[in-house]
N, C-alpha and C. Protein backbone atom coordinates (compact mmCIF):
# COMPACT_ATOMS: atom_id res chain seq x y z
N UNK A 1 121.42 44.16 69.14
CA UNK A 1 121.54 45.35 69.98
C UNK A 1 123.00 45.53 70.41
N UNK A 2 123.63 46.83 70.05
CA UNK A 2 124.98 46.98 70.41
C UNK A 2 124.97 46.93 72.50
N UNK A 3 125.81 46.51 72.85
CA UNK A 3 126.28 46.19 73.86
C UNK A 3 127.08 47.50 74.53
N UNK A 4 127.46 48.14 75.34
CA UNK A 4 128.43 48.94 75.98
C UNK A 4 129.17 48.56 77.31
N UNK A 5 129.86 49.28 77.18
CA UNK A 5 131.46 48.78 78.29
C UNK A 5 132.02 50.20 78.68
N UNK A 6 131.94 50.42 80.20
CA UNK A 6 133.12 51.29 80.37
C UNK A 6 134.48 51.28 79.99
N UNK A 7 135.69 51.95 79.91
CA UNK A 7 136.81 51.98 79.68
C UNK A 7 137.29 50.81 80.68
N UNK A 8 136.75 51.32 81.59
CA UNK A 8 137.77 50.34 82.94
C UNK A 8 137.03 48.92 82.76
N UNK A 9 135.57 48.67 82.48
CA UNK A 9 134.88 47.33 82.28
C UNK A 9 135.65 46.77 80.76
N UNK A 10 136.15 47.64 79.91
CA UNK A 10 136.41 47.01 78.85
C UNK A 10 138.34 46.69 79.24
N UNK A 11 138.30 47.32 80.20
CA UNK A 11 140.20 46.81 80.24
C UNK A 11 140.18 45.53 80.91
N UNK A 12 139.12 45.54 82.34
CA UNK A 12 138.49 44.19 83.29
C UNK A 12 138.44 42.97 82.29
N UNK A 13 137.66 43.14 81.41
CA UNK A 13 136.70 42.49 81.17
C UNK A 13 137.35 41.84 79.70
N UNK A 14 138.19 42.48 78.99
CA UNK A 14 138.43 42.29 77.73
C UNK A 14 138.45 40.71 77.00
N UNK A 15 138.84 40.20 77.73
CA UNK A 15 138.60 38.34 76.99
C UNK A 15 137.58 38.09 77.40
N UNK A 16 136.43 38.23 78.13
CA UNK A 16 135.32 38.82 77.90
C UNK A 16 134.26 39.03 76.87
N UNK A 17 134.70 40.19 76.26
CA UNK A 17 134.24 40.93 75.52
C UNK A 17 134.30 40.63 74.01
N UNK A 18 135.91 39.59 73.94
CA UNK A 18 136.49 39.25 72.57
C UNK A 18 135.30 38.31 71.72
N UNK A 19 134.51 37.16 72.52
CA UNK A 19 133.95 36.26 72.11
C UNK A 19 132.41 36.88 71.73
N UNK A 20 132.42 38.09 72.41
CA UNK A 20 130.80 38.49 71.79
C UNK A 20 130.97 39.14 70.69
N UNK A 21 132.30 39.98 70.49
CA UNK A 21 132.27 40.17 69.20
C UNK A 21 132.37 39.61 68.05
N UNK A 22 133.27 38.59 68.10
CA UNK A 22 133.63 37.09 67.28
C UNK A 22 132.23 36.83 66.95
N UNK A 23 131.08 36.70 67.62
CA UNK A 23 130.04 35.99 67.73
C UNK A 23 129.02 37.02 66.67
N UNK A 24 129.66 37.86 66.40
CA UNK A 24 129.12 39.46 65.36
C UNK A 24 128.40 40.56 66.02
N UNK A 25 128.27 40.74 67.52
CA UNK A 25 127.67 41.75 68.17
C UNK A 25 128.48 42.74 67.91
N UNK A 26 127.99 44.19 68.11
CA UNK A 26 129.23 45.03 67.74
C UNK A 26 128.96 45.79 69.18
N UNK A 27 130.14 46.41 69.94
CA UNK A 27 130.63 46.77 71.11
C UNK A 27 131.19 48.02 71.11
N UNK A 28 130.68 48.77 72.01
CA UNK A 28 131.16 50.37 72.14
C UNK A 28 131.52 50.23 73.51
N UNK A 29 132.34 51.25 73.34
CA UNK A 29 133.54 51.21 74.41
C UNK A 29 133.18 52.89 75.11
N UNK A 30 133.06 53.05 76.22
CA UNK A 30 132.37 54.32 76.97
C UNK A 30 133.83 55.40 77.89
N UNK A 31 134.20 56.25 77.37
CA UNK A 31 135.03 56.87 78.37
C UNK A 31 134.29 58.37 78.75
N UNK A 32 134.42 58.32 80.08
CA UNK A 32 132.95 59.97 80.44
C UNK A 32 132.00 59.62 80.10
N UNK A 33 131.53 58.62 79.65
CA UNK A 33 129.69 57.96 79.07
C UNK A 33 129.51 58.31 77.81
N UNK A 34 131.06 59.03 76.86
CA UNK A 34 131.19 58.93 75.65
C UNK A 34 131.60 57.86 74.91
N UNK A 35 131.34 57.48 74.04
CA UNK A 35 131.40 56.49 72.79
C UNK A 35 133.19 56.43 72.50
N UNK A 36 133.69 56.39 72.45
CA UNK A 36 135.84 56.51 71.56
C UNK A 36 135.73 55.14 71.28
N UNK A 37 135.30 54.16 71.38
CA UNK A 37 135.63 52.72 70.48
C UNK A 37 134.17 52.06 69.91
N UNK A 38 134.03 51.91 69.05
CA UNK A 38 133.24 50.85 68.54
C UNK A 38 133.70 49.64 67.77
N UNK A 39 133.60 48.32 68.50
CA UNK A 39 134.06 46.91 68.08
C UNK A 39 133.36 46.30 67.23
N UNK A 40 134.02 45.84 66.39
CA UNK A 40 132.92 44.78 65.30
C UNK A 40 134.19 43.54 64.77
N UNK A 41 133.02 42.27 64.45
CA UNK A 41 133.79 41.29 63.95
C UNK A 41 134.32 41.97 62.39
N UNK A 42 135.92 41.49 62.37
CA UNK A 42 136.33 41.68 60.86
C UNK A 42 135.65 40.62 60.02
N UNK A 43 135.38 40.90 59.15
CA UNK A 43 134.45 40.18 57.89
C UNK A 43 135.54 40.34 56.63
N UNK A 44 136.02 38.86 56.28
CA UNK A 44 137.04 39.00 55.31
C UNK A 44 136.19 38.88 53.94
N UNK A 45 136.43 39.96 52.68
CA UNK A 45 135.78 39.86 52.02
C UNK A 45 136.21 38.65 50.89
N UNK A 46 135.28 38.11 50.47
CA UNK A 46 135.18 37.18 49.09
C UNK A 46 135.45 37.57 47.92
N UNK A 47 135.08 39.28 47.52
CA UNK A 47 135.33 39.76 46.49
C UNK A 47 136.71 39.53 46.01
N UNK A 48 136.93 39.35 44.82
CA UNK A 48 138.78 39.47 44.11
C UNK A 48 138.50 40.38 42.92
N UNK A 49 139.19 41.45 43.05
CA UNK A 49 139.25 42.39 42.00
C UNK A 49 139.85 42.08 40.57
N UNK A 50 139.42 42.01 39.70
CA UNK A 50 140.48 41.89 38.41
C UNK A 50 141.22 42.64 37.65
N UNK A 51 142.47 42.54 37.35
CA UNK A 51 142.63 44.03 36.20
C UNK A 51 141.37 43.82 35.26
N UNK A 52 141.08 45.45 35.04
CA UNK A 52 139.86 45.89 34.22
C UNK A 52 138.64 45.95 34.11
N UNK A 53 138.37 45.65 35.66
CA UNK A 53 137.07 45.11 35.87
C UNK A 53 136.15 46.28 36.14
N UNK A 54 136.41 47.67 35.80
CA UNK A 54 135.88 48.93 35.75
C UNK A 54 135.87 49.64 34.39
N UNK A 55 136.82 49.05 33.58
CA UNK A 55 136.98 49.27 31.95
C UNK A 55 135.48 50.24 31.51
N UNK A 56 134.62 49.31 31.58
CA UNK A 56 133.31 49.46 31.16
C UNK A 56 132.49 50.79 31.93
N UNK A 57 132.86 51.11 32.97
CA UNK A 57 132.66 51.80 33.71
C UNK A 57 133.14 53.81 33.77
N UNK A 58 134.40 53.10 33.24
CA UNK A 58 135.58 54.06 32.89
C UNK A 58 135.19 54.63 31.07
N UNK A 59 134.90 54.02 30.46
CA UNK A 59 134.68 53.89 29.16
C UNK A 59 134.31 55.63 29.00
N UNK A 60 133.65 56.85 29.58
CA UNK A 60 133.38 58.03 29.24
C UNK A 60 134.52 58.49 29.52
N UNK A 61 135.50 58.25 30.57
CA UNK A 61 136.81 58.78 30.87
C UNK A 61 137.36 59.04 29.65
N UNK A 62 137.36 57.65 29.21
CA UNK A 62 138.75 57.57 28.25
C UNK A 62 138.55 58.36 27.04
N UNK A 63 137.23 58.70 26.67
CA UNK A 63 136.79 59.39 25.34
C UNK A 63 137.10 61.08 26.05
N UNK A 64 137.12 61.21 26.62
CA UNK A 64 136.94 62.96 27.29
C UNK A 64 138.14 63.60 26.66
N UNK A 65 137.92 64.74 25.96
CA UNK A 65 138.76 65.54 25.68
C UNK A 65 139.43 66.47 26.87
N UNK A 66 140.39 65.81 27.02
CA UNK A 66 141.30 66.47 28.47
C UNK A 66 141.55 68.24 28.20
N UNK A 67 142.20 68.46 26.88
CA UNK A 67 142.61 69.61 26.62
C UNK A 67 141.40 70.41 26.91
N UNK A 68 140.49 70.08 26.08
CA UNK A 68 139.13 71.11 26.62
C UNK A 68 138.71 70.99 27.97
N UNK A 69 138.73 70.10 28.70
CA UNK A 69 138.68 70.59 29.88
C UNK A 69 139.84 71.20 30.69
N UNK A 70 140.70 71.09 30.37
CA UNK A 70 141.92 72.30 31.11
C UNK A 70 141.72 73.66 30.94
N UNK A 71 140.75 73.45 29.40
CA UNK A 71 141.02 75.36 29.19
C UNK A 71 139.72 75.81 29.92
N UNK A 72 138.69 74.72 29.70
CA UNK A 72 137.72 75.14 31.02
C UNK A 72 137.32 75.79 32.30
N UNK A 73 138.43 74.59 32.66
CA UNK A 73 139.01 74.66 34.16
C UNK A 73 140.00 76.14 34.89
N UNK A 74 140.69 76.25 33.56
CA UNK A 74 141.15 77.55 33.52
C UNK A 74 140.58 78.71 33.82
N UNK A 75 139.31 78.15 33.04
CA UNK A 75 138.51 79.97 33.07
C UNK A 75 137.95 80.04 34.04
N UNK A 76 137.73 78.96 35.86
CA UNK A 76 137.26 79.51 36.51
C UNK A 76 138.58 80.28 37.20
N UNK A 77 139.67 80.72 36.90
CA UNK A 77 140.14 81.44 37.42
C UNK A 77 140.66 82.96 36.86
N UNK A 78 141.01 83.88 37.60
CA UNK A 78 140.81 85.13 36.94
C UNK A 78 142.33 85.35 35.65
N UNK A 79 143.28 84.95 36.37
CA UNK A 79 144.67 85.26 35.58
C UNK A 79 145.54 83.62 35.92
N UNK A 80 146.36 83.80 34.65
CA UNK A 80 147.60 82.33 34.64
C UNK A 80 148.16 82.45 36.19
N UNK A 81 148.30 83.54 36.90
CA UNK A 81 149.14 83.07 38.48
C UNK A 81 148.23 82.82 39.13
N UNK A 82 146.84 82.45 39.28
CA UNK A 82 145.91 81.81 40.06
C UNK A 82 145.66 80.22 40.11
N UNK A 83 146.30 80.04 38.52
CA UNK A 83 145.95 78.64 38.31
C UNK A 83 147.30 77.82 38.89
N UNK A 84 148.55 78.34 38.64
CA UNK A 84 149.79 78.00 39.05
C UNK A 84 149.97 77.86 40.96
């Protein structure tokens, strides 16, 4: 269950507040009984990207005839100074 904090309880209170988030609760911050902050623990990701690791993914890209789609793209417009 997210937690809430006034502005002034979250300025009071802030070391406080640090260890419940650490702890993974996530924390909204209230100014006028509106919402402007929501806190969450950073979560460092594990993922490591590789070159090419979308290759396979990309694979319809690379076959696409670009030229035909420019002249395509062209024709949704009425004249050459629309496209420019």
């Amino acid at each position: 269950m997210t937690q809430r904090f006034t502005y002034g309880e979250f300025e009071s209170r802030f070391w406080d507040i640090i260890p419940i988030v650490e702890a993974g609760e996530e924390i909204e911050i209230l100014k006028d009984g509106r919402p402007v902050l929501v806190l969450t623990k950073y979560l460092e990701s594990n993922v490591k990207v590789k070159p090419g690791f979308a290759r396979e993914e990309m694979s319809e890209w690379l076959n696409l005839d670009w030229d035909a789609l420019d002249v395509d793209l062209r024709g949704l417009f009425r004249n050459e100074e629309d496209w420019q």
